[in-house]
N, C-alpha and C. Protein backbone atom coordinates (compact mmCIF):
# COMPACT_ATOMS: atom_id res chain seq x y z
N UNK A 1 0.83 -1.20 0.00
CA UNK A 1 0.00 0.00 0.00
C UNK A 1 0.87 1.26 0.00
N UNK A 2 2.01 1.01 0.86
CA UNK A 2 2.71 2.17 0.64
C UNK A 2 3.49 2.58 -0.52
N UNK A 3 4.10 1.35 -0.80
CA UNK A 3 4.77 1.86 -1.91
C UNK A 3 3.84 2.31 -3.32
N UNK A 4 2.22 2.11 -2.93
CA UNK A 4 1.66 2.75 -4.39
C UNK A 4 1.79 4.19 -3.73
N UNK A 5 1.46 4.70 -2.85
CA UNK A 5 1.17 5.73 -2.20
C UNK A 5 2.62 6.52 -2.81
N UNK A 6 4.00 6.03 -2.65
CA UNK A 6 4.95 6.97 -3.32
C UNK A 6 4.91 6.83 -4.62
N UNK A 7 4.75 5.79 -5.04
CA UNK A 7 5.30 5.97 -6.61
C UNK A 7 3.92 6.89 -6.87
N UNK A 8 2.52 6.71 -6.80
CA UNK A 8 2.27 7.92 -7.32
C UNK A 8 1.90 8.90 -6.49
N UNK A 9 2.33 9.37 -5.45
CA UNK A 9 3.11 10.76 -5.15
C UNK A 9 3.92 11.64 -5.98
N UNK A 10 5.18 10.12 -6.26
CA UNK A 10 6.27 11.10 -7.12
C UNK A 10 5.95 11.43 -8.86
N UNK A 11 4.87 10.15 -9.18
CA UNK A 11 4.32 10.62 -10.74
C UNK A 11 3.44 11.64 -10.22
N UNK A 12 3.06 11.87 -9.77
CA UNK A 12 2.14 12.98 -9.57
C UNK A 12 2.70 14.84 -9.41
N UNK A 13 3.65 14.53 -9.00
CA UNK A 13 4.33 15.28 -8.35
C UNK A 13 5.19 15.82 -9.65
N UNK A 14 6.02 14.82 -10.26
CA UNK A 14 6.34 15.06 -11.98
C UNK A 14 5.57 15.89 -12.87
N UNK A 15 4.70 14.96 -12.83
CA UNK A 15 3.68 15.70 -14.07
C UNK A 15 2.79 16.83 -13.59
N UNK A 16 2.79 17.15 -12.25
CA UNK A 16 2.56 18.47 -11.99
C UNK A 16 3.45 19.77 -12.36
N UNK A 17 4.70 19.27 -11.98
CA UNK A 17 5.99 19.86 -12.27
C UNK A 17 5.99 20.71 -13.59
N UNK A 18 6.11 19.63 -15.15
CA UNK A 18 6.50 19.41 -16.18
C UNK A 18 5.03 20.04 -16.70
N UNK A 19 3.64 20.01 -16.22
CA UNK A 19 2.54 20.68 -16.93
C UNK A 19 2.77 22.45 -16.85
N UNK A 20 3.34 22.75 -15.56
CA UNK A 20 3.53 24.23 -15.14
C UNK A 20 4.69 24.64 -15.46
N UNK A 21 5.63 23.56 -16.21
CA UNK A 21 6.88 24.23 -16.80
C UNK A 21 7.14 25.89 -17.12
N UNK A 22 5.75 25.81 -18.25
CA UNK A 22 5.90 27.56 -18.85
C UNK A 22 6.19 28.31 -17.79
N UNK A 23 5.41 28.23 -16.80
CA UNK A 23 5.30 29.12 -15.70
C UNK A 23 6.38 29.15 -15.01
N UNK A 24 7.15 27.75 -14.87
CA UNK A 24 8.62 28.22 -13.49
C UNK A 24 9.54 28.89 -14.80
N UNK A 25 9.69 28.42 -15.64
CA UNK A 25 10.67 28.97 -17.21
C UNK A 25 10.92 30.78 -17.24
N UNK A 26 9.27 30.98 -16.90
CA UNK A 26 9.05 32.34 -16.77
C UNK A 26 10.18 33.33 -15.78
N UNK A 27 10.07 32.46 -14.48
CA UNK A 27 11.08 33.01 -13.54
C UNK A 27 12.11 33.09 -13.36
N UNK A 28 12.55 32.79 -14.56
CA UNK A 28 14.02 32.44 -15.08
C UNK A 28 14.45 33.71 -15.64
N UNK A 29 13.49 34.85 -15.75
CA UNK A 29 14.10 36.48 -16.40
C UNK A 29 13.75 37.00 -15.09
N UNK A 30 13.55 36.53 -13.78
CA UNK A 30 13.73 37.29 -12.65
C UNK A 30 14.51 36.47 -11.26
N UNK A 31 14.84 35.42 -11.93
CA UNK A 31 15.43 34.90 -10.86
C UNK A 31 16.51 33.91 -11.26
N UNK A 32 17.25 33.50 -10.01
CA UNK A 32 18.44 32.51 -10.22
C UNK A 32 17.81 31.33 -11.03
N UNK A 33 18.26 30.28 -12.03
CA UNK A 33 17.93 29.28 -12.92
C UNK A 33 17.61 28.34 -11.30
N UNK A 34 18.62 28.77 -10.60
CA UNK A 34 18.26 27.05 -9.11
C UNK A 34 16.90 27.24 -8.97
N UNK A 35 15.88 28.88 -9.59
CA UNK A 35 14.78 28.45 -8.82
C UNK A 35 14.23 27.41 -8.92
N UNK A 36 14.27 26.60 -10.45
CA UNK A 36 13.59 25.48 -10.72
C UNK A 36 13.85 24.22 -9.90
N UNK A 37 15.11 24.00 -9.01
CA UNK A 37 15.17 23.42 -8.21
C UNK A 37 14.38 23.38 -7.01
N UNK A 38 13.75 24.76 -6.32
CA UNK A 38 13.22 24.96 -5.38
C UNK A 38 11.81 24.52 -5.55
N UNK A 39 11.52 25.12 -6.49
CA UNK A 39 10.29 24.67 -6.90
C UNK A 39 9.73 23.11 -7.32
N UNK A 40 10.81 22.41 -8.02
CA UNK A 40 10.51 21.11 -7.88
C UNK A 40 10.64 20.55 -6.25
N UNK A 41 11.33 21.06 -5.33
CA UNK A 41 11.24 20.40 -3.72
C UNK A 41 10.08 20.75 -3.63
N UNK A 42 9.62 21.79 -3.75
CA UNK A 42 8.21 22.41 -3.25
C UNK A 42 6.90 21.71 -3.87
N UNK A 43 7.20 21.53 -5.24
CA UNK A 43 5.78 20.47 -5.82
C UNK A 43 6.04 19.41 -5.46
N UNK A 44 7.27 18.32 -5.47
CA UNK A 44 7.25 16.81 -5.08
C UNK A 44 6.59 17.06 -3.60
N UNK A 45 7.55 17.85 -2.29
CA UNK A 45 7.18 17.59 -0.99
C UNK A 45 5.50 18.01 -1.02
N UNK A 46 4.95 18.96 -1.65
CA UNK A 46 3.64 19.03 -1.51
C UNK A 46 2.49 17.94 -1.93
N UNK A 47 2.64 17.52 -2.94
CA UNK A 47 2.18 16.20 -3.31
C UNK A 47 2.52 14.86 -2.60
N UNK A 48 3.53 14.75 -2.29
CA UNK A 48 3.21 13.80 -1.31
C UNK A 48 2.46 13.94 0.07
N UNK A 49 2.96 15.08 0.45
CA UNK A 49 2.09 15.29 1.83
C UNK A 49 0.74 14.80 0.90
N UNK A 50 0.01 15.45 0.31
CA UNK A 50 -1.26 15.43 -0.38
C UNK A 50 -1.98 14.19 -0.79
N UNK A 51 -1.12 13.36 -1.08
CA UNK A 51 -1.52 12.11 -1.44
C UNK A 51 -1.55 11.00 0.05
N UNK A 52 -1.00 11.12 0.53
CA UNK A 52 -0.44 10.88 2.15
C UNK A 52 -1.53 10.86 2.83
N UNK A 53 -2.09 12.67 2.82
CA UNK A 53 -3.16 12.88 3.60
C UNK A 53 -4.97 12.37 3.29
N UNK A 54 -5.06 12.45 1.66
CA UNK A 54 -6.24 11.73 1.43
C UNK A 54 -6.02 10.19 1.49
N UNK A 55 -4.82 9.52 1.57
CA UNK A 55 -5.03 8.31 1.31
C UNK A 55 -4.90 7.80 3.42
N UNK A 56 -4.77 8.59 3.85
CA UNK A 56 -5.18 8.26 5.17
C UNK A 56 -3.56 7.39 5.86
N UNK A 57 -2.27 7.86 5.13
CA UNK A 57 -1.57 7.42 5.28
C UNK A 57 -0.17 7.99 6.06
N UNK A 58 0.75 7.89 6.69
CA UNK A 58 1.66 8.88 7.17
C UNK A 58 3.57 8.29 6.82
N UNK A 59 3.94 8.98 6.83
CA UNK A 59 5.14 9.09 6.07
C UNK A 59 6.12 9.42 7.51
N UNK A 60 7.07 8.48 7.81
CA UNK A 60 8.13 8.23 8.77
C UNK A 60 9.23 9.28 8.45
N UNK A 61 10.00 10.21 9.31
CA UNK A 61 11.36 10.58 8.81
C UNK A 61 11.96 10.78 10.27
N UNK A 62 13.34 10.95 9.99
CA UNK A 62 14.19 11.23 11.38
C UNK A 62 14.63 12.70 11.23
N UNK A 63 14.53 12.93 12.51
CA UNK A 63 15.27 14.54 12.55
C UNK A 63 16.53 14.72 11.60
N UNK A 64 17.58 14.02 11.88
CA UNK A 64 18.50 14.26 10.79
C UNK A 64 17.76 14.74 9.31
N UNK A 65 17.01 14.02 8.67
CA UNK A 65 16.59 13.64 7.63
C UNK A 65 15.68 15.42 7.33
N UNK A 66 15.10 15.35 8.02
CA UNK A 66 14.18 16.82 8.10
C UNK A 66 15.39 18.00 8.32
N UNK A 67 16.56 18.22 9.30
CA UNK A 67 17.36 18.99 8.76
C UNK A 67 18.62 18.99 7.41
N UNK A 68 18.52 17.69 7.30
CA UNK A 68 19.52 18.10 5.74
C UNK A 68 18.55 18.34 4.26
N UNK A 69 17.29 18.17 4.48
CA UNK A 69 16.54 18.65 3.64
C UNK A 69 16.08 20.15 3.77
N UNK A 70 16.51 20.86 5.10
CA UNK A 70 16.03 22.35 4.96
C UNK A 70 17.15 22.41 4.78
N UNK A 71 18.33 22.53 4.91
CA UNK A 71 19.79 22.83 4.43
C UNK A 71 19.53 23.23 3.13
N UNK A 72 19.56 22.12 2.40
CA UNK A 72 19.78 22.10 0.97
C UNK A 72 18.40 23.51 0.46
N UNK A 73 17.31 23.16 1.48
CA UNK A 73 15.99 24.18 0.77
C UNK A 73 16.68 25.42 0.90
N UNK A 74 17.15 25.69 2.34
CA UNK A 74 18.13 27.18 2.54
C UNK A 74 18.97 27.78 1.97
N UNK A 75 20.07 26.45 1.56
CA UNK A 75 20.76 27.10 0.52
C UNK A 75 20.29 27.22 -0.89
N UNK A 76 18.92 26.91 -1.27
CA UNK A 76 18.20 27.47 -2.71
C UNK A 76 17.87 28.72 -2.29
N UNK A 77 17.41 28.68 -1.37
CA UNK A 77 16.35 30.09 -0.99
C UNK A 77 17.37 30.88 -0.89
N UNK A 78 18.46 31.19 -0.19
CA UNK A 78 19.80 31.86 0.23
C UNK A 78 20.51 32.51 -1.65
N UNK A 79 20.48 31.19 -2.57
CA UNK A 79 20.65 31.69 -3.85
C UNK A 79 19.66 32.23 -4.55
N UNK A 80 18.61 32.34 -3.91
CA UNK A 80 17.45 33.38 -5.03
C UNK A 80 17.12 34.50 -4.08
N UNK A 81 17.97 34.78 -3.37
CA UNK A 81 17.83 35.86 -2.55
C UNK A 81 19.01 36.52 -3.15
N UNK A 82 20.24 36.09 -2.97
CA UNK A 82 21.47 37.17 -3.20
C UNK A 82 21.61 36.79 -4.51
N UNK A 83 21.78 36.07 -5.53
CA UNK A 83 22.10 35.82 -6.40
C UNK A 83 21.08 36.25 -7.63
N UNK A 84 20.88 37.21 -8.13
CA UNK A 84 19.82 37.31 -9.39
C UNK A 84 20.46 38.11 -10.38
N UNK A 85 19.58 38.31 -11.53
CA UNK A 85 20.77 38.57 -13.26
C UNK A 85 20.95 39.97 -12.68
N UNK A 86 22.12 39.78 -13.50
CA UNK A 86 22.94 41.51 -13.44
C UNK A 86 22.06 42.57 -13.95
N UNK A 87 21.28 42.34 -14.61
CA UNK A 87 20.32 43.45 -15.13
C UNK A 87 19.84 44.25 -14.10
N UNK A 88 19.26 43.68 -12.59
CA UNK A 88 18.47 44.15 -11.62
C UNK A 88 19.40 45.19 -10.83
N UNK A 89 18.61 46.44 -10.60
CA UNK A 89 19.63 47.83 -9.31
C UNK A 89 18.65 47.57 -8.57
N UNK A 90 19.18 47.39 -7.36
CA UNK A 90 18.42 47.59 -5.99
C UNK A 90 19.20 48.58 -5.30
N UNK A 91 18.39 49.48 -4.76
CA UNK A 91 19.23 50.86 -3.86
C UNK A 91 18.14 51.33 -3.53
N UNK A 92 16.86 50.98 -3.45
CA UNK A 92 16.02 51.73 -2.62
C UNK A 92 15.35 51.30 -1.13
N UNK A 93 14.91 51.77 -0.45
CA UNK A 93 14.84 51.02 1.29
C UNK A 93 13.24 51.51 1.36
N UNK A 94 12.47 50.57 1.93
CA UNK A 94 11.26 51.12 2.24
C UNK A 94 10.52 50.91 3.24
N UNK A 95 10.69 51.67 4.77
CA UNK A 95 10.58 51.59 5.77
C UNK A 95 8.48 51.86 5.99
N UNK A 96 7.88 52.15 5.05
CA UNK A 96 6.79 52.36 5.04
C UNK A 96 6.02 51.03 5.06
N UNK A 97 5.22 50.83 6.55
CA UNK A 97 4.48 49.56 6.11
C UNK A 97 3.37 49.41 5.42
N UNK A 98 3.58 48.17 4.28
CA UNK A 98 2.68 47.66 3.49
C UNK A 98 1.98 48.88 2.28
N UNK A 99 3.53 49.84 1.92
CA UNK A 99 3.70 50.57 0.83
C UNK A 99 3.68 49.58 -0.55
N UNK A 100 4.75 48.42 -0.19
CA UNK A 100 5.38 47.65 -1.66
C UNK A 100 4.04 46.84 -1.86
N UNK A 101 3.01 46.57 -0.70
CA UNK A 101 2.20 45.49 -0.67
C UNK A 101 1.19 45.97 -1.82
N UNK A 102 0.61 47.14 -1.43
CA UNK A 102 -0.77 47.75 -2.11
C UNK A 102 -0.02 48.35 -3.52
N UNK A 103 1.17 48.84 -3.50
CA UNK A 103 1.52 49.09 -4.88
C UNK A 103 1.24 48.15 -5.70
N UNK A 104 1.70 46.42 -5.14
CA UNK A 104 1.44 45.62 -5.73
C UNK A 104 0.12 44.86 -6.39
N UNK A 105 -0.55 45.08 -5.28
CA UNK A 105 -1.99 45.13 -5.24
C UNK A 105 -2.58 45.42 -6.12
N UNK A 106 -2.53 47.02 -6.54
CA UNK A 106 -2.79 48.04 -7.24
C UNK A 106 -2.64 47.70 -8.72
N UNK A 107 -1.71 46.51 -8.95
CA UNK A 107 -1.69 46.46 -10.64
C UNK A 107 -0.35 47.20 -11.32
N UNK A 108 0.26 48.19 -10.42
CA UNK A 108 1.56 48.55 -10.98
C UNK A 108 2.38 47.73 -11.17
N UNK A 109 3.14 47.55 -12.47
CA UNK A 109 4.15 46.80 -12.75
C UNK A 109 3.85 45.75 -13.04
N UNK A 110 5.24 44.86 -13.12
CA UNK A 110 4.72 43.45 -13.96
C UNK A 110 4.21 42.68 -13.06
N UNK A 111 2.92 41.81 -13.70
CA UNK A 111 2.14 40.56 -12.76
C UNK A 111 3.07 39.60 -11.86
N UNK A 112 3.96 39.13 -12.94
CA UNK A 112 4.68 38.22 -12.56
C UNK A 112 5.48 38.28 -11.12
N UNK A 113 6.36 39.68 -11.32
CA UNK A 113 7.13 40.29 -10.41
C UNK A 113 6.25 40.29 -8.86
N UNK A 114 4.75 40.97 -9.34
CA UNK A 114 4.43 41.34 -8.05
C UNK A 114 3.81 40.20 -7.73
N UNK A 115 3.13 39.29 -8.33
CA UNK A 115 2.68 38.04 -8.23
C UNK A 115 3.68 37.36 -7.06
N UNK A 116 5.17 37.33 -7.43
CA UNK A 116 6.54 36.27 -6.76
C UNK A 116 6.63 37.05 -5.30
N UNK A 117 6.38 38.29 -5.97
CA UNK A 117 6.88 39.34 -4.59
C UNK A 117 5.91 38.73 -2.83
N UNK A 118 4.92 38.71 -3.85
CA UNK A 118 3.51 38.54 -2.53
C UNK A 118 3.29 36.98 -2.54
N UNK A 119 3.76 36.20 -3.29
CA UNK A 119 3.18 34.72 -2.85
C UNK A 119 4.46 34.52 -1.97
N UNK A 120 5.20 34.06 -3.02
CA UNK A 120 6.49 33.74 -2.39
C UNK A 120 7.15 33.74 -1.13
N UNK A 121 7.20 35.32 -1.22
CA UNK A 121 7.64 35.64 0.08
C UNK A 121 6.78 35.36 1.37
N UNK A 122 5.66 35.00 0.73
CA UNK A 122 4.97 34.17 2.13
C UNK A 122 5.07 32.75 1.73
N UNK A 123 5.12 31.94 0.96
CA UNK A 123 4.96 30.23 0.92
C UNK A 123 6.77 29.62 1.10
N UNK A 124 7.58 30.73 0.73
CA UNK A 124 8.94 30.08 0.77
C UNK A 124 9.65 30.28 2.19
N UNK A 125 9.19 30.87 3.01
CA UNK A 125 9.38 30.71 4.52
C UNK A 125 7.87 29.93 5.21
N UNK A 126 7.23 29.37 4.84
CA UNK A 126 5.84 28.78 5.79
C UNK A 126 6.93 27.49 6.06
N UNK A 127 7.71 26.57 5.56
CA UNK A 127 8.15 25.66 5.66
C UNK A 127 9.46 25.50 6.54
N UNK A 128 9.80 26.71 7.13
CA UNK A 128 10.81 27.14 8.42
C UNK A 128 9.79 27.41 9.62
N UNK A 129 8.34 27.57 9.47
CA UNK A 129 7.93 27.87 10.70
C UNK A 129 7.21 26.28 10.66
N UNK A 130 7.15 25.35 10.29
CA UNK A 130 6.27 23.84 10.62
C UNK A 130 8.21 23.04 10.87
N UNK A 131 8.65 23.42 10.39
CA UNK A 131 9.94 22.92 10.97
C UNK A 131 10.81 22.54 12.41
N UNK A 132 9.81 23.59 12.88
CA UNK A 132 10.09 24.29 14.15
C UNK A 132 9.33 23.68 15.02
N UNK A 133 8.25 23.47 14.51
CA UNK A 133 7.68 22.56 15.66
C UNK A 133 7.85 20.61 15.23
N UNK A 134 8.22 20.58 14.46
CA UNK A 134 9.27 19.19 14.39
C UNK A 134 10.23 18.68 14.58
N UNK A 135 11.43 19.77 15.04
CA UNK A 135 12.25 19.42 15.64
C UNK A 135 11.83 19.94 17.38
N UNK A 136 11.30 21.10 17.50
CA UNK A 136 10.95 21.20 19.15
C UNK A 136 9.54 21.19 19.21
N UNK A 137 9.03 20.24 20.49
CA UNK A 137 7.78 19.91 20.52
C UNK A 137 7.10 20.85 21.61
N UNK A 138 7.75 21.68 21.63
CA UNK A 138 7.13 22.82 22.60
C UNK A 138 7.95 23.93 22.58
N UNK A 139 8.24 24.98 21.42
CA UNK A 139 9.16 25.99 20.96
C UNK A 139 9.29 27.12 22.08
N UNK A 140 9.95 27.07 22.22
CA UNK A 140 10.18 28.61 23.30
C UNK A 140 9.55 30.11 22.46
N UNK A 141 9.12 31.06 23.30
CA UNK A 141 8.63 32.51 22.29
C UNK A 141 10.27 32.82 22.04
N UNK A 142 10.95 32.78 22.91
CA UNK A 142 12.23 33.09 21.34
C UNK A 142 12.31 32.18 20.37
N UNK A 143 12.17 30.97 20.46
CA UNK A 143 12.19 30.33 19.23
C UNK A 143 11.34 30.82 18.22
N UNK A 144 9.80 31.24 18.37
CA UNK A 144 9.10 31.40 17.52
C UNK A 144 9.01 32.65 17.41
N UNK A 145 9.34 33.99 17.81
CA UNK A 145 9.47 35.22 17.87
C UNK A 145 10.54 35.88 17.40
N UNK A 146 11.51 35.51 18.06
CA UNK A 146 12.88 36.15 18.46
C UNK A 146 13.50 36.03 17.44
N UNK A 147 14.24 34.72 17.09
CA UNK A 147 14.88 34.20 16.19
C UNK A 147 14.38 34.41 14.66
N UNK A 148 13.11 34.20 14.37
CA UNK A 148 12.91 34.26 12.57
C UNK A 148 12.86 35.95 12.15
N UNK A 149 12.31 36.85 13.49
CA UNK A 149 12.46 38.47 13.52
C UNK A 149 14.06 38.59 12.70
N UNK A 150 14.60 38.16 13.97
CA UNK A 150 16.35 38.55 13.76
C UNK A 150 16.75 37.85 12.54
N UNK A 151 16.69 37.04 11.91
CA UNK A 151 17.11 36.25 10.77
C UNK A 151 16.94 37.07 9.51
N UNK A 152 14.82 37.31 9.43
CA UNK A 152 14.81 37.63 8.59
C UNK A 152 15.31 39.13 8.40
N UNK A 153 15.27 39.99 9.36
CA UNK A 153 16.00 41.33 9.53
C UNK A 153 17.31 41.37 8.72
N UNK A 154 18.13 40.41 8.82
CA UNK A 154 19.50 40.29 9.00
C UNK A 154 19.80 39.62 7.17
N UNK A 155 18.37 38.95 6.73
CA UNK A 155 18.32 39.03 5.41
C UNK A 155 18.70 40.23 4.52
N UNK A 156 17.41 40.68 5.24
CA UNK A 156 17.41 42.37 4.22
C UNK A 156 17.94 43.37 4.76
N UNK A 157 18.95 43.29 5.84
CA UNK A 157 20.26 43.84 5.46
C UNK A 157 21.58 43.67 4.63
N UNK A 158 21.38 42.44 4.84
CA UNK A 158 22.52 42.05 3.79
C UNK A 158 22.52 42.12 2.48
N UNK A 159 20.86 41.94 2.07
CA UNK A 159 20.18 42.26 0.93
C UNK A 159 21.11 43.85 0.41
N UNK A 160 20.34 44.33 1.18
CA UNK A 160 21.12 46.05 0.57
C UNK A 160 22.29 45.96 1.15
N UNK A 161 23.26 45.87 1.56
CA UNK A 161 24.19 45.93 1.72
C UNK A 161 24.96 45.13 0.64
N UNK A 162 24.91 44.51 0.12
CA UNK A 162 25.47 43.75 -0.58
C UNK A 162 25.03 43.94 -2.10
N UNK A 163 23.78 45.27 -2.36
CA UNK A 163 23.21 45.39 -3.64
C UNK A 163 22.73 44.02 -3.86
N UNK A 164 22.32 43.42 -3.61
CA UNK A 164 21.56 41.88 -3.80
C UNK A 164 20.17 41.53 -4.15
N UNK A 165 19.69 43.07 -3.32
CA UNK A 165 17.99 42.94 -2.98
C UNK A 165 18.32 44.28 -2.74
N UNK A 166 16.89 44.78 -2.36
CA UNK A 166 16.05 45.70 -1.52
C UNK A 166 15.44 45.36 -0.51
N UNK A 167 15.85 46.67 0.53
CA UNK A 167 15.62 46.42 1.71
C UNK A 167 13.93 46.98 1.86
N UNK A 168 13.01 46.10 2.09
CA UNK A 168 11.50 46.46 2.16
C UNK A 168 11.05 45.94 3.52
N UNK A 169 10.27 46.67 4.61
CA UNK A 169 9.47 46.33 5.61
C UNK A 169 8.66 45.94 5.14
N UNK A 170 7.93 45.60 4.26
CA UNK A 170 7.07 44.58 3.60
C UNK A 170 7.87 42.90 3.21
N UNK A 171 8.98 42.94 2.73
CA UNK A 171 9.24 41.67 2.39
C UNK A 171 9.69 41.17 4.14
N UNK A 172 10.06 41.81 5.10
CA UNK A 172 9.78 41.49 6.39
C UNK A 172 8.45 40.74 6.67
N UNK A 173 7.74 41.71 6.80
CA UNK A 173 6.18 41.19 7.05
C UNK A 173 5.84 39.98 7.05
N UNK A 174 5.78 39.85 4.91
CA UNK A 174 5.50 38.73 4.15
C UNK A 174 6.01 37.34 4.94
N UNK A 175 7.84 37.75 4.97
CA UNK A 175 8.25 36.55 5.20
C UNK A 175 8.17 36.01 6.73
N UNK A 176 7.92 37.10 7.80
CA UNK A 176 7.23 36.73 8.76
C UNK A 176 6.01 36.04 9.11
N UNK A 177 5.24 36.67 7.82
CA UNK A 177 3.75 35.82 8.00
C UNK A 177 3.52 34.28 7.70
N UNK A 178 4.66 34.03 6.44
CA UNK A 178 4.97 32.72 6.03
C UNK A 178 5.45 31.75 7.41
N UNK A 179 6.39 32.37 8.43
CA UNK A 179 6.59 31.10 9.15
C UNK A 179 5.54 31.64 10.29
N UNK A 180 4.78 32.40 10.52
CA UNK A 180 3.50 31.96 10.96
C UNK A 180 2.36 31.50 10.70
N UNK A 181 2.55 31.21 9.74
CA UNK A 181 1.31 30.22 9.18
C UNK A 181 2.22 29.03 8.63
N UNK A 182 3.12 28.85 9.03
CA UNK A 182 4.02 27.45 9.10
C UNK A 182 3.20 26.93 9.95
N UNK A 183 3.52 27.59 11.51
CA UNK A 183 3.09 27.33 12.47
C UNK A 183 1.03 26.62 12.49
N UNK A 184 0.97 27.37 11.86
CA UNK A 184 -0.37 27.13 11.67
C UNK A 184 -1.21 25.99 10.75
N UNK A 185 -0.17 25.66 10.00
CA UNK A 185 -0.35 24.50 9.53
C UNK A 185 0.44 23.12 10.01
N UNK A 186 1.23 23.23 11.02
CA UNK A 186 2.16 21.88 12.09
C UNK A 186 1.05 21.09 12.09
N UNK A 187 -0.20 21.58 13.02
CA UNK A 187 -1.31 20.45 13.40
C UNK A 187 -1.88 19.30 12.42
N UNK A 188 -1.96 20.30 10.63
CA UNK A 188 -2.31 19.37 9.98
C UNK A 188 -1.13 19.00 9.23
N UNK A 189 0.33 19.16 8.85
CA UNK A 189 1.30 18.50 8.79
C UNK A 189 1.29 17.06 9.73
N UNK A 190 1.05 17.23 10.92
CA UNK A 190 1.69 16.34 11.68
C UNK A 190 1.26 15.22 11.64
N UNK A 191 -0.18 15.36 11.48
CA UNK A 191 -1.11 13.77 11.27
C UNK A 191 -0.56 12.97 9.71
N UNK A 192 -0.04 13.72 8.88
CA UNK A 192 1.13 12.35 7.53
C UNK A 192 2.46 12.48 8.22
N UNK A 193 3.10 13.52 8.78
CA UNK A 193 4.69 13.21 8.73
C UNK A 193 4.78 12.97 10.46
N UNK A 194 5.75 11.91 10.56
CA UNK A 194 5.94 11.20 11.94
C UNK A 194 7.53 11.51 12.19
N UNK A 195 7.63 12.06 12.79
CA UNK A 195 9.01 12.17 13.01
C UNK A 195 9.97 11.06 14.20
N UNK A 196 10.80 10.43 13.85
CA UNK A 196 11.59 9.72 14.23
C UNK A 196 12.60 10.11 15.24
N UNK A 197 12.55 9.33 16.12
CA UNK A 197 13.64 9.34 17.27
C UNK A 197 13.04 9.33 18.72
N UNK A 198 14.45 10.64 19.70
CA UNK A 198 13.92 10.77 20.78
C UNK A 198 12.82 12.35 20.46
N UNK A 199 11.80 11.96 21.97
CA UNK A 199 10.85 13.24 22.27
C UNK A 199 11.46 14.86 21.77
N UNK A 200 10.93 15.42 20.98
CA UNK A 200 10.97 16.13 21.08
C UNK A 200 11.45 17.68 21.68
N UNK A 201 12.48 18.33 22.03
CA UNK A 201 13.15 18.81 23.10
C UNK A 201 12.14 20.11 23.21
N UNK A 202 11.34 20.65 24.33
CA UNK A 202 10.77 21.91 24.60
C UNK A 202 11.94 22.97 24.72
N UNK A 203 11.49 24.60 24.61
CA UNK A 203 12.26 25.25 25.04
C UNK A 203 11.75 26.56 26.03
N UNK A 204 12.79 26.57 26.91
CA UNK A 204 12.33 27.41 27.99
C UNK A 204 10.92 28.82 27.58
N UNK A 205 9.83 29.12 28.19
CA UNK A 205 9.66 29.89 27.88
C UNK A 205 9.56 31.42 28.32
C-alpha cells in the first residue's frame, strides 16, 4: 500500500511539475535558474504530503533527515535571494508599512514580479515555521518570535548591503507571515509526517 502511495506521489508530483513548466521557465528572467530546483522540492514535498493525507496514510522521517533537507531548501532560498541577473539595481529602502504590498496590489508593474513578490515571500518561509515545531515539541517565544524576527531582519540587510535585494518592511512582514502560518499549519502537517527518534526537546519559555 505504501509503496503505491509513493510511486504515485512522485508521478504525480512530476507531471505536476513538467505541466507548469511555462510558468517556473518564466522566472528564469527574474530569478536565479536554481529556482527550478526549489520549486521542484516544493511540488514533489507538496504532493506527497497530499496524497499521504487523502489516502489516510503517514510518512516516517528522522530529525536528521528533516534537517539536511532544509539545508539544501536554505541554501536554494539563500541563492534566489542574493544571487539574481545583473540586469536588476536595488538601492532603494522602504521603511513604510505595506507601501510595496498595495503598490502591488494596485496592478503597478509586472504581474509576474508582483505576483513572486507577494506569494512567495509568504509560501517560501511557511516551511521554516512547521519545521520548528518538528524538531521542538514545545518551541520557546524566542524560538518562535525572536529568532525568525532577527534572521529575517539580517536578510534584508545584507540584501542592501550587498546590492543583492532591496531592503523592504514589507518583504519582512511577508516573510514573517509565512513562518506563521508554518506554524499554523504543524497540526495538519503532523497527522502524515511522523518524526523519528527521541521526544521532542521543549524550550524554555
Amino acid at each position: 500500500m505504501k509503496n503505491k502511495s509513493l510511486w504515485l506521489s512522485f508521478g504525480l508530483s512530476q507531471l505536476l511539475f513538467v505541466v507548469l513548466l511555462p510558468v517556473w521557465l518564466r522566472l528564469l528572467s527574474y530569478l536565479h535558474p536554481v529556482v527550478l530546483a526549489v520549486v521542484w522540492m516544493c511540488v514533489t514535498i507538496f504532493m506527497f504530503f497530499v496524497v499521504y493525507y487523502v489516502r489516510k496514510e503517514t510518512i516516517p522521517i528522522s530529525k536528521n533527515m528533516i534537517k539536511s533537507v532544509m539545508s539544501m531548501y536554505s541554501l536554494g532560498l539563500l541563492v534566489l535571494l542574493f544571487f539574481r541577473p545583473a540586469n536588476q539595481e536595488y538601492s532603494q529602502i522602504n521603511i513604510v508599512p505595506f507601501k510595496t504590498i498595495v503598490d502591488f496590489l494596485s496592478g503597478n508593474g509586472n504581474f509576474l514580479i508582483a505576483f513572486y513578490n507577494i506569494s512567495a515571500n509568504i509560501l517560501l518561509f511557511a516551511p521554516f515555521g512547521v519545521v520548528t515545531f518538528m524538531l521542538y515539541k514545545k518551541p520557546s517565544r524566542r524560538q518562535l518570535l525572536f529568532i525568525p524576527s532577527v534572521v529575517i531582519l539580517l536578510i534584508e540587510s545584507m540584501q542592501h548591503l550587498t546590492k543583492r535585494g532591496s531592503m523592504d518592511i514589507d518583504d519582512f512582514i511577508l516573510n514573517l507571515l509565512g513562518v506563521w502560518i508554518g506554524y499554523a499549519l504543524y497540526p495538519v502537517i503532523q497527522k502524515v509526517v511522523k518524526v523519528k527518534g527521541p521526544n521532542n526537546k521543549g524550550g524554555k519559555v
